[in-house]
PDB file of N, CA and C in Angstrom:
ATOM      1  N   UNK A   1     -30.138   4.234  92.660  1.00  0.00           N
ATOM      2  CA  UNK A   1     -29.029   4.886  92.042  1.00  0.00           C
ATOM      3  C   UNK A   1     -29.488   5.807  90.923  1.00  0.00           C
ATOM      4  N   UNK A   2     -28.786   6.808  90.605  1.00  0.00           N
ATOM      5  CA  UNK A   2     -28.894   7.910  89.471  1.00  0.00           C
ATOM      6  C   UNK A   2     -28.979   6.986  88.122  1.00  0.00           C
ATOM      7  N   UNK A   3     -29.689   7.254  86.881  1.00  0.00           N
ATOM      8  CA  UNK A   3     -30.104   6.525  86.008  1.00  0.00           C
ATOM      9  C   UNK A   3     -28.915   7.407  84.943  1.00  0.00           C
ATOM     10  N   UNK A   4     -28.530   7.446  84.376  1.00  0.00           N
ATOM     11  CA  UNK A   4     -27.711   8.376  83.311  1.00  0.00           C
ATOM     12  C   UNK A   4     -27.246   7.612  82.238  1.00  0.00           C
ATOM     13  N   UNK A   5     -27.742   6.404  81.933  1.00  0.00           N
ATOM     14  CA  UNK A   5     -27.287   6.041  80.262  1.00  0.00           C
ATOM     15  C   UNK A   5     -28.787   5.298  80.446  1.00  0.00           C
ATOM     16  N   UNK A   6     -29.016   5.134  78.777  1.00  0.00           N
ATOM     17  CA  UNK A   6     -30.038   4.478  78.114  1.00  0.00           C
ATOM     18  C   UNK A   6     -29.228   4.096  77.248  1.00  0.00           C
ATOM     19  N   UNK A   7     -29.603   2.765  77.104  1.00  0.00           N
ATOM     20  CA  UNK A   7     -29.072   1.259  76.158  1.00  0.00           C
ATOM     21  C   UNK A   7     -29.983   0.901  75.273  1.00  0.00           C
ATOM     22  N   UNK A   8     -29.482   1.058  74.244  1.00  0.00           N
ATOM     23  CA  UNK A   8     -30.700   0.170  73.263  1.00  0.00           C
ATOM     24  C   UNK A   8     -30.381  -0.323  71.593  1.00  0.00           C
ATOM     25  N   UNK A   9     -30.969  -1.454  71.390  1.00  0.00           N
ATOM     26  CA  UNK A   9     -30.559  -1.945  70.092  1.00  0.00           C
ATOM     27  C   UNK A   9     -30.528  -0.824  69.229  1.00  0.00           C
ATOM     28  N   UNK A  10     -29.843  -1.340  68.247  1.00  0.00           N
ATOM     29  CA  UNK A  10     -29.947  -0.410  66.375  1.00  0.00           C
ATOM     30  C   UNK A  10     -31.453  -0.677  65.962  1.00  0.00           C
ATOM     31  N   UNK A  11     -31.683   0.263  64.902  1.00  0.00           N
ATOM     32  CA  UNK A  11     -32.918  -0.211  64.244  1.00  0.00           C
ATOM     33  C   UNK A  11     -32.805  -2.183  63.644  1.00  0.00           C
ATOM     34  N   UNK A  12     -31.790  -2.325  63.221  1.00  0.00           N
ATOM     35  CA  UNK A  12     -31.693  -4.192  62.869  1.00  0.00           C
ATOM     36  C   UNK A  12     -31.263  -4.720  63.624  1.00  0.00           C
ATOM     37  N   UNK A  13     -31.122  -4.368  65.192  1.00  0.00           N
ATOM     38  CA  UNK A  13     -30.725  -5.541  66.432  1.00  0.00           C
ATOM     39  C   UNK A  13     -29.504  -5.579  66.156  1.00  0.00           C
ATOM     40  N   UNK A  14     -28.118  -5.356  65.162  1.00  0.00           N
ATOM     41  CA  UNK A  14     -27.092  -6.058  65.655  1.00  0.00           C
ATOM     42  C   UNK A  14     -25.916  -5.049  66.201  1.00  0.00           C
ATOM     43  N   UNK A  15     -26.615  -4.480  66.661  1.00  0.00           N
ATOM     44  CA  UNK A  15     -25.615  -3.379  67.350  1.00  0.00           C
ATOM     45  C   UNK A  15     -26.455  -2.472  68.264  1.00  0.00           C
ATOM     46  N   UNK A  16     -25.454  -2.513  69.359  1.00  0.00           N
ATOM     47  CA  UNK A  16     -26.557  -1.186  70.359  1.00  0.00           C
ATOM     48  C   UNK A  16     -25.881  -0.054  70.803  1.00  0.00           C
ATOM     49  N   UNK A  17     -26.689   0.680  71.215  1.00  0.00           N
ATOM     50  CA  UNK A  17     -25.927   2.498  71.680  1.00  0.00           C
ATOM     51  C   UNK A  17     -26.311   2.600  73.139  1.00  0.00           C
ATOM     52  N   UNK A  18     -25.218   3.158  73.448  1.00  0.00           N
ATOM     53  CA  UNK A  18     -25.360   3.883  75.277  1.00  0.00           C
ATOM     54  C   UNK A  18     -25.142   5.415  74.716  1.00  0.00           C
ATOM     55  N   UNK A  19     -26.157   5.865  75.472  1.00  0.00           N
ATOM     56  CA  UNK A  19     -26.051   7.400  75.452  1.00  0.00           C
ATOM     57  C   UNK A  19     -26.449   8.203  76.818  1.00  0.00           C
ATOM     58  N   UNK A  20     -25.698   9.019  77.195  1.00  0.00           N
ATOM     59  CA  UNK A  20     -26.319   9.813  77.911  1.00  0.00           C
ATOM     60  C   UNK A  20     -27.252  10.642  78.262  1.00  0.00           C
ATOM     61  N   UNK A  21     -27.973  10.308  79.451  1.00  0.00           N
ATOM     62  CA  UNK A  21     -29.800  10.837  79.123  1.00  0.00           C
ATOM     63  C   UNK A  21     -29.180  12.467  79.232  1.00  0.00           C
ATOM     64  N   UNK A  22     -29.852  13.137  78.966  1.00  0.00           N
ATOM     65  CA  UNK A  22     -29.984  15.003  79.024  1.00  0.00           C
ATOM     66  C   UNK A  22     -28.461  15.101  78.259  1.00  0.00           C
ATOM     67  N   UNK A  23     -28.039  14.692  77.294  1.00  0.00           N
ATOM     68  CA  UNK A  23     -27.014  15.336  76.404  1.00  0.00           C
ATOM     69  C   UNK A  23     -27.419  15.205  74.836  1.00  0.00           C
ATOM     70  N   UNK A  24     -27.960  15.816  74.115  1.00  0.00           N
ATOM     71  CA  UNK A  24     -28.146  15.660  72.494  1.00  0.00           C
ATOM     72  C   UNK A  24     -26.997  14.503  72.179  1.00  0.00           C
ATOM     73  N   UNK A  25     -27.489  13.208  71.106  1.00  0.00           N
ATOM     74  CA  UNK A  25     -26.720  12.858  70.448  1.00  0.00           C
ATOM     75  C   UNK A  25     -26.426  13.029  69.108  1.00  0.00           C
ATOM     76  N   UNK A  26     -25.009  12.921  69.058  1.00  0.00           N
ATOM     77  CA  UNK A  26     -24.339  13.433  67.947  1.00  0.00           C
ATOM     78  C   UNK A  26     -23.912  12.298  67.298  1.00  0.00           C
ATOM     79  N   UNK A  27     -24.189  11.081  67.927  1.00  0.00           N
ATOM     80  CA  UNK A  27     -23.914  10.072  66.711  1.00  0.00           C
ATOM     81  C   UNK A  27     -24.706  10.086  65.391  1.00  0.00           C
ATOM     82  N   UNK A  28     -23.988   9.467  64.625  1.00  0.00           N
ATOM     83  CA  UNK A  28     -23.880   9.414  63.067  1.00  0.00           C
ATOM     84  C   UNK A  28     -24.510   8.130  63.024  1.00  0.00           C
ATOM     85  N   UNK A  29     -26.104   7.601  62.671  1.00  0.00           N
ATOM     86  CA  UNK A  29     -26.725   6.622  62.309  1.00  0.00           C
ATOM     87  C   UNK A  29     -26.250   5.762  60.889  1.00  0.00           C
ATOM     88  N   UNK A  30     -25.131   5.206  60.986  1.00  0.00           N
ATOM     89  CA  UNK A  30     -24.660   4.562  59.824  1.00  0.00           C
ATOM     90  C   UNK A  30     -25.598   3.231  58.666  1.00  0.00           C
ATOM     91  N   UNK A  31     -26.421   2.433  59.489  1.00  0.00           N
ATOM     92  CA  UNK A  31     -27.858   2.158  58.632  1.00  0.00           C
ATOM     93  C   UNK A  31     -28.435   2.864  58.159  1.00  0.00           C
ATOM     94  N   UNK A  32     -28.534   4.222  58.937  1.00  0.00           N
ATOM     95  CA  UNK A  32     -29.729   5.043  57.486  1.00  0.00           C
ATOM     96  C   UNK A  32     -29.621   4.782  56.617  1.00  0.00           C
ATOM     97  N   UNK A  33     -31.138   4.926  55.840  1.00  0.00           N
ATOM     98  CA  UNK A  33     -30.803   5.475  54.174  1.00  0.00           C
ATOM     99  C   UNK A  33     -31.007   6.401  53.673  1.00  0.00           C
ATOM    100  N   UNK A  34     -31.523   7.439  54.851  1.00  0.00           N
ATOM    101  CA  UNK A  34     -31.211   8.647  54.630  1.00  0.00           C
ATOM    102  C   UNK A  34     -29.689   9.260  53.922  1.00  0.00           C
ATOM    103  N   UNK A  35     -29.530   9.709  52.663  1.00  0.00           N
ATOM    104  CA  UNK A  35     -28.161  10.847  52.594  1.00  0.00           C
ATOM    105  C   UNK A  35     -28.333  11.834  52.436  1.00  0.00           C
ATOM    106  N   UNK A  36     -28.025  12.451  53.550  1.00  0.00           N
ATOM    107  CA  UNK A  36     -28.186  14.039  53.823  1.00  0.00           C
ATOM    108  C   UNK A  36     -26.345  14.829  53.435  1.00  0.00           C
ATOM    109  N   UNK A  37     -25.714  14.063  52.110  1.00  0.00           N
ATOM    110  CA  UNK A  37     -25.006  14.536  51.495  1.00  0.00           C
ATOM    111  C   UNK A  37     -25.056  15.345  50.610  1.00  0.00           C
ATOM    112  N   UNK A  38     -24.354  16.900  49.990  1.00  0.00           N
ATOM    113  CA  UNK A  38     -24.765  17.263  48.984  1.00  0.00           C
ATOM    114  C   UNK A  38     -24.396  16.453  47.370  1.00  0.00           C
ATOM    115  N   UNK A  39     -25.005  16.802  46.395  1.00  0.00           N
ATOM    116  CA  UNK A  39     -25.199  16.719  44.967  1.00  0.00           C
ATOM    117  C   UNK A  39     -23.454  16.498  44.460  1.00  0.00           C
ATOM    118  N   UNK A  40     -23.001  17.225  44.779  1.00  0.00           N
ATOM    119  CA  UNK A  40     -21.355  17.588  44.908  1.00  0.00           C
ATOM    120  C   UNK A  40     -20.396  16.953  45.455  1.00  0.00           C
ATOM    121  N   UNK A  41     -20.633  16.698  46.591  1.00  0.00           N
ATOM    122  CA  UNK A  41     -19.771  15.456  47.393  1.00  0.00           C
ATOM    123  C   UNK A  41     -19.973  14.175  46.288  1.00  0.00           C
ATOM    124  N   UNK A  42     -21.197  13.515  46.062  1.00  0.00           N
ATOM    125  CA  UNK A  42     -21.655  12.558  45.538  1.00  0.00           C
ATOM    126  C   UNK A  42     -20.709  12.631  44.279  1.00  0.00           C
ATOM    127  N   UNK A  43     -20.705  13.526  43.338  1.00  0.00           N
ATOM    128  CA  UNK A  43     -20.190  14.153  42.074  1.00  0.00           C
ATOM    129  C   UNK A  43     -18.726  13.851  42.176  1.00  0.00           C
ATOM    130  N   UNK A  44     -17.797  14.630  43.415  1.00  0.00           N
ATOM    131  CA  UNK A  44     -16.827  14.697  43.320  1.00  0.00           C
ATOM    132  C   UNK A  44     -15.921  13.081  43.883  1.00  0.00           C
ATOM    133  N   UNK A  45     -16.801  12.577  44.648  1.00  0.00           N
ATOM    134  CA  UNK A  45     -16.534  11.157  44.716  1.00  0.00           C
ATOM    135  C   UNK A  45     -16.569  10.386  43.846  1.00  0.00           C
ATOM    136  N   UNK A  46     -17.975  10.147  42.812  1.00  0.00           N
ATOM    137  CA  UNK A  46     -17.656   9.620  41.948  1.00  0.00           C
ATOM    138  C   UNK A  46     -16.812  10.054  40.492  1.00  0.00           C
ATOM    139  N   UNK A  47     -16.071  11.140  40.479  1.00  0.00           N
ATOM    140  CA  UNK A  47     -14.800  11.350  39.678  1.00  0.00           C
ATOM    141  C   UNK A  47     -13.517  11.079  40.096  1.00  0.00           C
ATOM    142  N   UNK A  48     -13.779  10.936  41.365  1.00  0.00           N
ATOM    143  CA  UNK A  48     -12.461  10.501  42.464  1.00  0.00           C
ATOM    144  C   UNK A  48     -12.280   9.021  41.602  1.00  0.00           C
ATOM    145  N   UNK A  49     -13.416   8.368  41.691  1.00  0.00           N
ATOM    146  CA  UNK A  49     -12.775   6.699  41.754  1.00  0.00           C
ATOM    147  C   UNK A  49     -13.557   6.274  40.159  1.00  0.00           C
ATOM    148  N   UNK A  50     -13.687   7.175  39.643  1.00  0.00           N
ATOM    149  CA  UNK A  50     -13.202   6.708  37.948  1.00  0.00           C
ATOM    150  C   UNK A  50     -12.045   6.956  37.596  1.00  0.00           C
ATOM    151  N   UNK A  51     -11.549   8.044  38.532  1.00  0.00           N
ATOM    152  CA  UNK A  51     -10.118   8.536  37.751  1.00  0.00           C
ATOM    153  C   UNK A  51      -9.032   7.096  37.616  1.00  0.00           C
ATOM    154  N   UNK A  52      -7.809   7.350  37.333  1.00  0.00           N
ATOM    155  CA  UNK A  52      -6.816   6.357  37.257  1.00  0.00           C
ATOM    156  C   UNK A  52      -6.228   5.927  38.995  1.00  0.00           C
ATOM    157  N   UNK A  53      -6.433   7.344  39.735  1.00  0.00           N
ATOM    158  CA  UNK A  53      -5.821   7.023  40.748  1.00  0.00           C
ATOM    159  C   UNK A  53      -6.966   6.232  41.591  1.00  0.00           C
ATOM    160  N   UNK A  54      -8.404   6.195  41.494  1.00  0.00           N
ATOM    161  CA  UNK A  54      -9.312   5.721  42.149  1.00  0.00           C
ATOM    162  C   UNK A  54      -9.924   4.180  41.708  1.00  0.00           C
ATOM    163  N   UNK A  55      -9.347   3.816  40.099  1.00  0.00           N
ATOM    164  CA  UNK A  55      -9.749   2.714  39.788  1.00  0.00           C
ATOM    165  C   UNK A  55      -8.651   1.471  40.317  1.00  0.00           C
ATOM    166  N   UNK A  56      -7.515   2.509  40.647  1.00  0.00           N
ATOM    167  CA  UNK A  56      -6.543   1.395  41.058  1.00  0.00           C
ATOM    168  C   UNK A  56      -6.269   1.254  42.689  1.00  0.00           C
ATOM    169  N   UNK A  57      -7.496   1.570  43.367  1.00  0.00           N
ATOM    170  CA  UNK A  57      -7.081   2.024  44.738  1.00  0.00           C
ATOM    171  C   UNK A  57      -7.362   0.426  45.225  1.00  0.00           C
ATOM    172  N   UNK A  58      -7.033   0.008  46.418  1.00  0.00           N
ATOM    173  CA  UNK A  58      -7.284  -0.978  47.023  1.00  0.00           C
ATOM    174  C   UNK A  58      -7.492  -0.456  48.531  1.00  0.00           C
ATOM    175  N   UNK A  59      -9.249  -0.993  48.841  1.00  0.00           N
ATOM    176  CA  UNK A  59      -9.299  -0.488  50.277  1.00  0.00           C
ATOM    177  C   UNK A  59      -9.855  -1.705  50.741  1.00  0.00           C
ATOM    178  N   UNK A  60      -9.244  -1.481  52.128  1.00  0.00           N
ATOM    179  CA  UNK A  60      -9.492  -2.285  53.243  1.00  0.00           C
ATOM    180  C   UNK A  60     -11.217  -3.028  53.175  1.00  0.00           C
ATOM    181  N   UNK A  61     -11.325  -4.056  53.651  1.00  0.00           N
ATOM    182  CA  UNK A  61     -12.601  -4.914  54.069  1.00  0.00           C
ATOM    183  C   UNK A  61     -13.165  -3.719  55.091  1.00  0.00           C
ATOM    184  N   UNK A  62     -14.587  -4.079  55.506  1.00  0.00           N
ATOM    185  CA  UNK A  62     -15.350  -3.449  56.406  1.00  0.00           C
ATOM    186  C   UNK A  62     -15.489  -1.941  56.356  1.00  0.00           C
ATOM    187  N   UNK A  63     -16.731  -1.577  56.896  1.00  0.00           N
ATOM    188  CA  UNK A  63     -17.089   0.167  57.180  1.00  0.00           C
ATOM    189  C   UNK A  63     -15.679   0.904  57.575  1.00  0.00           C
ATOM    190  N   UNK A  64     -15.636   0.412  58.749  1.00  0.00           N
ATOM    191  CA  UNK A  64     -14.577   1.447  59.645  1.00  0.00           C
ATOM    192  C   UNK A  64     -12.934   1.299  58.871  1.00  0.00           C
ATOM    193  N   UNK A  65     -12.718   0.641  58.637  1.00  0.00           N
ATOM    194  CA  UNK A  65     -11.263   0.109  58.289  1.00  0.00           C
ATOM    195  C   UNK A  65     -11.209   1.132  56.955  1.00  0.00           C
ATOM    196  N   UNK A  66     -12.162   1.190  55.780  1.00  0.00           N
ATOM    197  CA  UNK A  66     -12.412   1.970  54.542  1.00  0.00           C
ATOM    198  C   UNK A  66     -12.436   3.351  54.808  1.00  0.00           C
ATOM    199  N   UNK A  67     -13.444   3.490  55.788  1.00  0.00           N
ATOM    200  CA  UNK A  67     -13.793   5.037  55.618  1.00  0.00           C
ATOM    201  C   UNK A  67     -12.300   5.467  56.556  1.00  0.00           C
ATOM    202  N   UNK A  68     -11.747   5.217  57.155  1.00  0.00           N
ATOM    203  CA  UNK A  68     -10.338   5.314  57.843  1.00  0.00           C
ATOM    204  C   UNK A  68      -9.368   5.689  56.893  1.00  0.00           C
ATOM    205  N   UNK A  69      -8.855   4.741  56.166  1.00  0.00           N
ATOM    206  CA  UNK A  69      -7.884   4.715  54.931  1.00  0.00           C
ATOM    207  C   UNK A  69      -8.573   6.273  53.775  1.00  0.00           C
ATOM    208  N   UNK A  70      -9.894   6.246  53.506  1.00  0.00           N
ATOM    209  CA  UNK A  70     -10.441   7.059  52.748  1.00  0.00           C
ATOM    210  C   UNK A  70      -9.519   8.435  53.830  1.00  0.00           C
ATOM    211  N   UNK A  71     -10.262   9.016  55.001  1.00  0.00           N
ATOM    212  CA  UNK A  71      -9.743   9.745  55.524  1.00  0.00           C
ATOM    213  C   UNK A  71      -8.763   9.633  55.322  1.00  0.00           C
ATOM    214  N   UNK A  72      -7.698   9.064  55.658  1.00  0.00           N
ATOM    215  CA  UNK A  72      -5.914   9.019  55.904  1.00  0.00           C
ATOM    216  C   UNK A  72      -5.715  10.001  54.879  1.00  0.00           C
ATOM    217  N   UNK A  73      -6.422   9.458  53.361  1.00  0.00           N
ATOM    218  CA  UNK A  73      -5.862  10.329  52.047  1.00  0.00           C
ATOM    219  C   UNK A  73      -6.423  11.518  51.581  1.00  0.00           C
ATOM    220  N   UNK A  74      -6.719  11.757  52.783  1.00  0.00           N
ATOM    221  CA  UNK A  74      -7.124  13.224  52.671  1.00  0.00           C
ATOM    222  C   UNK A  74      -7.659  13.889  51.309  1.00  0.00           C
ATOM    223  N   UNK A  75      -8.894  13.494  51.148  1.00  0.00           N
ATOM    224  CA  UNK A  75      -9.593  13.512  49.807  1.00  0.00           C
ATOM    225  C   UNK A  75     -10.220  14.592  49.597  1.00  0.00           C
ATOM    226  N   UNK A  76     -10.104  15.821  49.264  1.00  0.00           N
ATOM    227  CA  UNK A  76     -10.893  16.849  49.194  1.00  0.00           C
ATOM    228  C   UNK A  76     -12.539  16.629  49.518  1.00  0.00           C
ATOM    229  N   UNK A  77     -13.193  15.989  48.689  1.00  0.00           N
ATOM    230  CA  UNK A  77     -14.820  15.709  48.578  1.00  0.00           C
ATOM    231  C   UNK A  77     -14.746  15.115  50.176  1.00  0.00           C
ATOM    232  N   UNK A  78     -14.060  14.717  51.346  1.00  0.00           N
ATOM    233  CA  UNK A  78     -14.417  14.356  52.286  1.00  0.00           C
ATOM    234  C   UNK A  78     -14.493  15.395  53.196  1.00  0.00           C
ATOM    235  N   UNK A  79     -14.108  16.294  53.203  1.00  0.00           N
ATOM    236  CA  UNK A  79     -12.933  17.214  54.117  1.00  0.00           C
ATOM    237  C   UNK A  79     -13.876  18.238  54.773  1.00  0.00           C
ATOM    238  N   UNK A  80     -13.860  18.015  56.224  1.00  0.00           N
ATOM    239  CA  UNK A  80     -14.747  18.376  57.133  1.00  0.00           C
ATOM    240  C   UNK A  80     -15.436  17.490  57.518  1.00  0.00           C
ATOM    241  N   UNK A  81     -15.826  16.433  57.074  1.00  0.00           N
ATOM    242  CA  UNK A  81     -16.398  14.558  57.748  1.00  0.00           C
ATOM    243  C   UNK A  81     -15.958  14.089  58.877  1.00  0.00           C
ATOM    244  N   UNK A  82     -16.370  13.742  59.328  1.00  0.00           N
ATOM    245  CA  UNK A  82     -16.357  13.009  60.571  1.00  0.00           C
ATOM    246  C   UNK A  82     -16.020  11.562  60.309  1.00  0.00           C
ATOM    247  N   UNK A  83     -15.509  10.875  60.864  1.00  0.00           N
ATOM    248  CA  UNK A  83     -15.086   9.395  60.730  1.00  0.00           C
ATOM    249  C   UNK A  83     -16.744   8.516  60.862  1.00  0.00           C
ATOM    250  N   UNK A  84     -17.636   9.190  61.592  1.00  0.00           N
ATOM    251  CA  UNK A  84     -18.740   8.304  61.859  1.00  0.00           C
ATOM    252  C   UNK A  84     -19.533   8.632  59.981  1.00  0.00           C
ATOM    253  N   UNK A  85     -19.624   9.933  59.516  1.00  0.00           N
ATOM    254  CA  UNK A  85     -20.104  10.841  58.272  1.00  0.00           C
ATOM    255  C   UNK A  85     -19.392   9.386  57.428  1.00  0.00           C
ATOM    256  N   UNK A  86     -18.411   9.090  57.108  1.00  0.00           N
ATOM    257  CA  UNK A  86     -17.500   8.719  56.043  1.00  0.00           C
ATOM    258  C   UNK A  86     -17.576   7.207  56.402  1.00  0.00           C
ATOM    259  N   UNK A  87     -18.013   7.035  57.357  1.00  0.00           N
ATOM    260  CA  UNK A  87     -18.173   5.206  57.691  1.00  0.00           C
ATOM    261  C   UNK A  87     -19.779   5.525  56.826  1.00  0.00           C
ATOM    262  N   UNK A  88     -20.899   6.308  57.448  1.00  0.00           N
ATOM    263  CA  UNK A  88     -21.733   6.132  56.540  1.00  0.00           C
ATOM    264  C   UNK A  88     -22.193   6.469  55.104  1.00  0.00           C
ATOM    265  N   UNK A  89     -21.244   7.515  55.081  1.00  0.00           N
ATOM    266  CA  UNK A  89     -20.947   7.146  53.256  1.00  0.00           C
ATOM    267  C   UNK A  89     -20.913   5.661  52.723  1.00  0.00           C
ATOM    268  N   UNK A  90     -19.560   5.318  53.402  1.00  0.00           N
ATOM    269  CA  UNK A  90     -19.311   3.870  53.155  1.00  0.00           C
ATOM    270  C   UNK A  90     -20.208   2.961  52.675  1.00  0.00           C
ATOM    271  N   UNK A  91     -21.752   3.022  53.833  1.00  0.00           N
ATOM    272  CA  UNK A  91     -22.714   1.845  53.911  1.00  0.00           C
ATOM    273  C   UNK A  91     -23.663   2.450  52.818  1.00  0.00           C
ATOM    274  N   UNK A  92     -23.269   3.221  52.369  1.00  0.00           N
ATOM    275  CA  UNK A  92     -24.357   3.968  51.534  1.00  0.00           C
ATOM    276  C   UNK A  92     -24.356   3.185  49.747  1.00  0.00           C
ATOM    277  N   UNK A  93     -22.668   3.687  50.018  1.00  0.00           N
ATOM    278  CA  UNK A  93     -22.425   3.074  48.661  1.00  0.00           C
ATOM    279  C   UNK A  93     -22.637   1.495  48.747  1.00  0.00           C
ATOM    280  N   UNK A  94     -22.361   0.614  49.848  1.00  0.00           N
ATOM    281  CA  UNK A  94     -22.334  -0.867  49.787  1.00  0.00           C
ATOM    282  C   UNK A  94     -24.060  -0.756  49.816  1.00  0.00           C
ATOM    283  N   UNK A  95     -24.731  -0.803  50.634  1.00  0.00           N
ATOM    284  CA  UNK A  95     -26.192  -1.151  50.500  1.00  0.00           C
ATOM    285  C   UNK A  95     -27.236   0.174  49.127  1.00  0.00           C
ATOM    286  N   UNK A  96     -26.759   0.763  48.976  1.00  0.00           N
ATOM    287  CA  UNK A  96     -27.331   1.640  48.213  1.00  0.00           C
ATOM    288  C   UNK A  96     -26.771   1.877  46.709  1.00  0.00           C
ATOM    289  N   UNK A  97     -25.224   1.495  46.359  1.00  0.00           N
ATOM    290  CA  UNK A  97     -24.419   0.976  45.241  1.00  0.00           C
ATOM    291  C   UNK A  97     -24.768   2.758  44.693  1.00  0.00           C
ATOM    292  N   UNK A  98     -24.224   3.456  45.630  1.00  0.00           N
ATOM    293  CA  UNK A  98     -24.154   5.118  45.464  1.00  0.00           C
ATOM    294  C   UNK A  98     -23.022   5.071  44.393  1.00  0.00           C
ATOM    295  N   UNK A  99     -22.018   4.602  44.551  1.00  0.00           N
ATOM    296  CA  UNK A  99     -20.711   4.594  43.492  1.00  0.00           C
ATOM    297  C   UNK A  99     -20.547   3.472  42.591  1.00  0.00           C
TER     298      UNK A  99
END
């Protein structure tokens, strides 16, 4: 039979990817610790959630559920992100304590 996905763990085993062989992927590696964010985003996020409206925010448990709600409110410093971009923001700030 024709071979057309490759399966394979995350870099830490607890998650795996199917991708299609001969198509570039465009997934968003949310373990990195790479942030290939600008200076500015970083900046304007963290004035977001010193402000009054950001110290009193309450967000959801987990990556996806956060960076979701973040999107919903249509936050300037996000705008043009991708839901996969803004989940790894997310892990950035939890394992990296970016904010």
């Amino acid at each position: 039979g024709l071979e057309v996905l490759d399966a394979s763990p995350s870099e830490g085993g607890a998650d795996w990817a199917a991708r299609l062989r001969g198509v570039p992927s465009m997934f968003v590696d949310i373990y990195s610790p790479e942030d290939p964010y600008p200076a500015d985003m970083w900046a304007a996020a963290a004035a977001y959630f010193s402000s009054p409206a950001g110290r009193n925010l309450s967000l959801p448990g987990g990556r996806y559920a956060c960076a979701r709600d973040l999107l919903r409110r249509q936050l300037p410093f996000l705008a043009g992100l991708t839901l996969g971009e803004v989940c790894h923001i997310v892990q950035l700030c939890i394992s990296h304590k970016k904010l």
